[in-house]
N, C-alpha and C. Protein backbone atom coordinates (compact mmCIF):
# COMPACT_ATOMS: atom_id res chain seq x y z
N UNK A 1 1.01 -18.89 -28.80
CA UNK A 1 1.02 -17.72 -29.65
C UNK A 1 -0.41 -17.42 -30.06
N UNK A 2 -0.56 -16.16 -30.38
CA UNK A 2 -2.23 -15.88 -30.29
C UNK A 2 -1.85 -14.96 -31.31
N UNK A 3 -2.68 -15.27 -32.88
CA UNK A 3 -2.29 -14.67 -34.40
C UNK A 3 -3.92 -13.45 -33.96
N UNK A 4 -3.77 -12.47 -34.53
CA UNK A 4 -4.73 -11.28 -34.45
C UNK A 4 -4.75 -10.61 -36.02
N UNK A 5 -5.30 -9.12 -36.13
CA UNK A 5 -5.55 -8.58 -37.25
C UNK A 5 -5.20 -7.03 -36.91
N UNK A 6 -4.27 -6.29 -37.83
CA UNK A 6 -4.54 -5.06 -37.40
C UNK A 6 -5.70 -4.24 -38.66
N UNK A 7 -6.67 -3.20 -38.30
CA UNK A 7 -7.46 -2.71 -38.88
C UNK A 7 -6.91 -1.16 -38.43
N UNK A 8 -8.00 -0.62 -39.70
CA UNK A 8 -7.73 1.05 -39.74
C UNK A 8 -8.81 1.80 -38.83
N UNK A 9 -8.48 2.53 -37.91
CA UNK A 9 -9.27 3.31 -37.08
C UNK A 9 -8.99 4.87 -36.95
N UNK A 10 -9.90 5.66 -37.90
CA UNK A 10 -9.19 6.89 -38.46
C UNK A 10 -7.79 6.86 -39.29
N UNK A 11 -7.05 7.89 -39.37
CA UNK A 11 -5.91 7.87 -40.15
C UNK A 11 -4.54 6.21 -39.39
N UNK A 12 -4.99 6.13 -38.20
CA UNK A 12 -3.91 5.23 -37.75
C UNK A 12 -4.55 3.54 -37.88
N UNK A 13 -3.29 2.62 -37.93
CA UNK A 13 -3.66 1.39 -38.04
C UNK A 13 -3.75 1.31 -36.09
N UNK A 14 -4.30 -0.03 -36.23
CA UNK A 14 -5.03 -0.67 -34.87
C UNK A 14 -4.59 -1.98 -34.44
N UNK A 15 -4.67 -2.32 -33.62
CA UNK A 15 -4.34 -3.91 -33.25
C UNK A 15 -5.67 -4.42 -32.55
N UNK A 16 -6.23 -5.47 -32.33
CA UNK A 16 -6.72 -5.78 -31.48
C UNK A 16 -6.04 -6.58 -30.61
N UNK A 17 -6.05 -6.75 -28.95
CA UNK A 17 -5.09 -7.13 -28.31
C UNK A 17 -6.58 -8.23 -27.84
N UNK A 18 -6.48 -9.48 -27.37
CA UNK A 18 -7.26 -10.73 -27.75
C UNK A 18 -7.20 -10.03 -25.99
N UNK A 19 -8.43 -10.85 -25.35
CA UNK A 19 -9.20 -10.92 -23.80
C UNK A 19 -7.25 -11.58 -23.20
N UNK A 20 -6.79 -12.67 -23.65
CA UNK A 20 -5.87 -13.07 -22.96
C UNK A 20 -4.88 -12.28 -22.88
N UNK A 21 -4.25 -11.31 -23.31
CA UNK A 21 -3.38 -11.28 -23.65
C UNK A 21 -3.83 -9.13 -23.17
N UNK A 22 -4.90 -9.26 -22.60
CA UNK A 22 -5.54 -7.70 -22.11
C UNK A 22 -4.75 -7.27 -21.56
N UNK A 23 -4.48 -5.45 -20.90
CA UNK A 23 -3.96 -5.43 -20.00
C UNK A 23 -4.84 -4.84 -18.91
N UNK A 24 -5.01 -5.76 -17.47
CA UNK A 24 -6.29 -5.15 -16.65
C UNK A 24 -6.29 -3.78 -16.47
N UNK A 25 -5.92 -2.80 -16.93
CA UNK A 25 -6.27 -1.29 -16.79
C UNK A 25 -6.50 -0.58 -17.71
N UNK A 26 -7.47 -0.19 -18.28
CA UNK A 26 -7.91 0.01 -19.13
C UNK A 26 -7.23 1.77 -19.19
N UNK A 27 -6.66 2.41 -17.77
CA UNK A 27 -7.18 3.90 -17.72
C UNK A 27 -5.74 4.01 -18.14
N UNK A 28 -4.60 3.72 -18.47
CA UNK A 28 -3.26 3.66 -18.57
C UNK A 28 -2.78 3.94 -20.41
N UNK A 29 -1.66 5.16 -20.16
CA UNK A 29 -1.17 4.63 -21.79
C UNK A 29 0.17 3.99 -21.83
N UNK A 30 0.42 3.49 -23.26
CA UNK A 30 1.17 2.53 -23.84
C UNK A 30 2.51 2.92 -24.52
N UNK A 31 3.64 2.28 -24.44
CA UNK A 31 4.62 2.96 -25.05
C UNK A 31 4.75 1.75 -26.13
N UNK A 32 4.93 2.07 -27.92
CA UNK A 32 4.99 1.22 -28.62
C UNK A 32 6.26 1.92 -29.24
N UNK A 33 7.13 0.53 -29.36
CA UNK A 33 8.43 0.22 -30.00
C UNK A 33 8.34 -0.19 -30.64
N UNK A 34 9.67 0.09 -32.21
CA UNK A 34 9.33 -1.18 -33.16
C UNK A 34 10.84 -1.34 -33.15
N UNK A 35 11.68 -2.54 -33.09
CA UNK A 35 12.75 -3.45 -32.76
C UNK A 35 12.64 -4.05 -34.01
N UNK A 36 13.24 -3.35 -35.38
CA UNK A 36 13.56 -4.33 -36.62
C UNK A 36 11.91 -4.34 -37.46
N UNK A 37 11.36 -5.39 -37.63
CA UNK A 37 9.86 -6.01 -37.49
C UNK A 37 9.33 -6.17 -36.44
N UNK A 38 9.60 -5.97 -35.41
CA UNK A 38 8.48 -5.91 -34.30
C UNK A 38 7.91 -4.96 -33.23
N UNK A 39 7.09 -5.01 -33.09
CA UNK A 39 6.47 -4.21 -32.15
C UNK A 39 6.16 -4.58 -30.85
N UNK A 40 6.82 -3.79 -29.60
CA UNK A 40 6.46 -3.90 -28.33
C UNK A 40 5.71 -2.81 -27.76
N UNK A 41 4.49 -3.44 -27.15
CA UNK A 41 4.08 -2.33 -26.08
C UNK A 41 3.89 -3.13 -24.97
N UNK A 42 4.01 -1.66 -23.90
CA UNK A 42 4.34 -2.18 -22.81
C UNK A 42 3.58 -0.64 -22.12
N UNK A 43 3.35 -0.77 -20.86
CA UNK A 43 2.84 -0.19 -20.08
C UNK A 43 3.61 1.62 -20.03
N UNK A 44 3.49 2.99 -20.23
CA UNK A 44 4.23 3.95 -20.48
C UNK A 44 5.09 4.29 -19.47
N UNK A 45 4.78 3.63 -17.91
CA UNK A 45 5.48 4.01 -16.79
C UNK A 45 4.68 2.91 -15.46
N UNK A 46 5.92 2.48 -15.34
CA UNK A 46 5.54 1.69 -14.45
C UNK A 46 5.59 2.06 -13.10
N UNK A 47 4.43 1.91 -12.37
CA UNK A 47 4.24 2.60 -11.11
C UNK A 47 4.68 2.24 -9.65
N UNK A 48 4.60 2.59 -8.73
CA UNK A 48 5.58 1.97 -7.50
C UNK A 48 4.56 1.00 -6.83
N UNK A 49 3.30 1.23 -6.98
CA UNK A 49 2.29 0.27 -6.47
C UNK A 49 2.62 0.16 -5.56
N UNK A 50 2.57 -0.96 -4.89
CA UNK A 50 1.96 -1.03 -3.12
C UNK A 50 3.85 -1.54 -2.42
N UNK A 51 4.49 -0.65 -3.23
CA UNK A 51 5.87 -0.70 -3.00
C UNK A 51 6.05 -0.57 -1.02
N UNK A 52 5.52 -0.07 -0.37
CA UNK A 52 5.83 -0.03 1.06
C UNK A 52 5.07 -1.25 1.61
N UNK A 53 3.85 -1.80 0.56
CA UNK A 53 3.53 -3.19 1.51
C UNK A 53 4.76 -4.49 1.25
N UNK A 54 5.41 -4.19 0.11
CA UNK A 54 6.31 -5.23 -0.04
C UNK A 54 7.55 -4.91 0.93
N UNK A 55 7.57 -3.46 1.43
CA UNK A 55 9.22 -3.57 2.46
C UNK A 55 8.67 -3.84 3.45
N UNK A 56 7.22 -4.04 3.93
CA UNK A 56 7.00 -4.62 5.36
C UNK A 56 7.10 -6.40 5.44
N UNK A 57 6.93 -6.60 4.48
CA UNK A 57 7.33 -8.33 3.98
C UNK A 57 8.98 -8.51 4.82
N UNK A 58 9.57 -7.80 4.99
CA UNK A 58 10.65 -8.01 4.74
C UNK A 58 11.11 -8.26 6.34
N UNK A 59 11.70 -9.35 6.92
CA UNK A 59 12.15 -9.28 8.50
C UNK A 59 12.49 -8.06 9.11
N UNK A 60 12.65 -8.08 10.42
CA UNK A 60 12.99 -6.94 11.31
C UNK A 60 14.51 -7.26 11.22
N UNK A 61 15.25 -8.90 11.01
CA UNK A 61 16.49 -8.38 10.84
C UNK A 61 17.05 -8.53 9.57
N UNK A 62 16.29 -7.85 8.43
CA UNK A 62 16.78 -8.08 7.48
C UNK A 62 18.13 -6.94 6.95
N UNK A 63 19.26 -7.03 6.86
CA UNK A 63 20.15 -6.08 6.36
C UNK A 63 20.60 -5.85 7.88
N UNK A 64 20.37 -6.54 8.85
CA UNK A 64 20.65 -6.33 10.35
C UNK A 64 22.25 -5.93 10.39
N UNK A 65 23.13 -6.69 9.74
CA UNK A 65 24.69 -6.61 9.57
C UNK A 65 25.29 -5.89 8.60
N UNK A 66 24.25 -5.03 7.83
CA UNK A 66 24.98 -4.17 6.53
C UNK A 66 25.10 -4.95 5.34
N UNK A 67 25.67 -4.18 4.57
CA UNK A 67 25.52 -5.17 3.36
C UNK A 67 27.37 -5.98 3.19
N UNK A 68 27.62 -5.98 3.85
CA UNK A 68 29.17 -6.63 4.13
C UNK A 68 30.21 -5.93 3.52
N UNK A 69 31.31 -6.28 3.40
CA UNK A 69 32.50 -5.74 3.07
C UNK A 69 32.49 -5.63 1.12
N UNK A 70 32.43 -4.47 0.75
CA UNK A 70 31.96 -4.04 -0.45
C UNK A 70 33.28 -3.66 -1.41
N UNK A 71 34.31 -4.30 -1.42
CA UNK A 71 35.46 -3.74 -1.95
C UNK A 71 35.81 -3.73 -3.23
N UNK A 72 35.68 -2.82 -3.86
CA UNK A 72 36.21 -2.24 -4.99
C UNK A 72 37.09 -2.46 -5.93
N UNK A 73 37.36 -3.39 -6.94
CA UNK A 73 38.53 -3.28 -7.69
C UNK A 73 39.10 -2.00 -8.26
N UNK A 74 40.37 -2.38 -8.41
CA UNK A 74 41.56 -1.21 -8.97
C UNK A 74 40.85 -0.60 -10.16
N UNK A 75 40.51 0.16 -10.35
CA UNK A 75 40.11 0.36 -12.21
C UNK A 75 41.88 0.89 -12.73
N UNK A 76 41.72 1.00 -14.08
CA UNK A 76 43.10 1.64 -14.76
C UNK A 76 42.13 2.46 -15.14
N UNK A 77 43.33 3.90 -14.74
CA UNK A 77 43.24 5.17 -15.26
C UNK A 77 43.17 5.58 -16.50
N UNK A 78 42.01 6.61 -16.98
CA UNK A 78 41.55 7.04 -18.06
C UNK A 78 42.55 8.34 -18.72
């Protein structure tokens, strides 16, 4: 756990977020939640990134047979 300080920077309070705990992109904004007493931030949109180098990871026979027999339970009617 890494204890910090929040300070006033213009009308809004501030956090400092410690070197460990950075997030490497400086050019990105933040979505902050507060859950009760706490506060989460987290990145505002998370991006697909190098999403097509990860489906080439993937075998030539991967999904070769479908995704198998997918059957459905009964639901009861609404």
């Amino acid at each position: 756990m890494v204890i910090t300080k929040i300070f006033r920077n213009g009308n809004s309070q501030a956090v400092r977020i410690p070197v460990e705990l950075a997030f490497k992109n400086w050019e990105m904004e933040l979505v902050i939640e507060r859950h009760g007493d706490e506060l989460c931030i987290r990145p505002a949109q998370q991006r697909m990134g190098n999403v097509l180098e990860k489906f080439a990871r993937f075998s030539s026979d991967f999904m070769a047979n479908g995704r198998g027999d997918n059957q459905e339970d009964e639901r009861e009617a609404l």
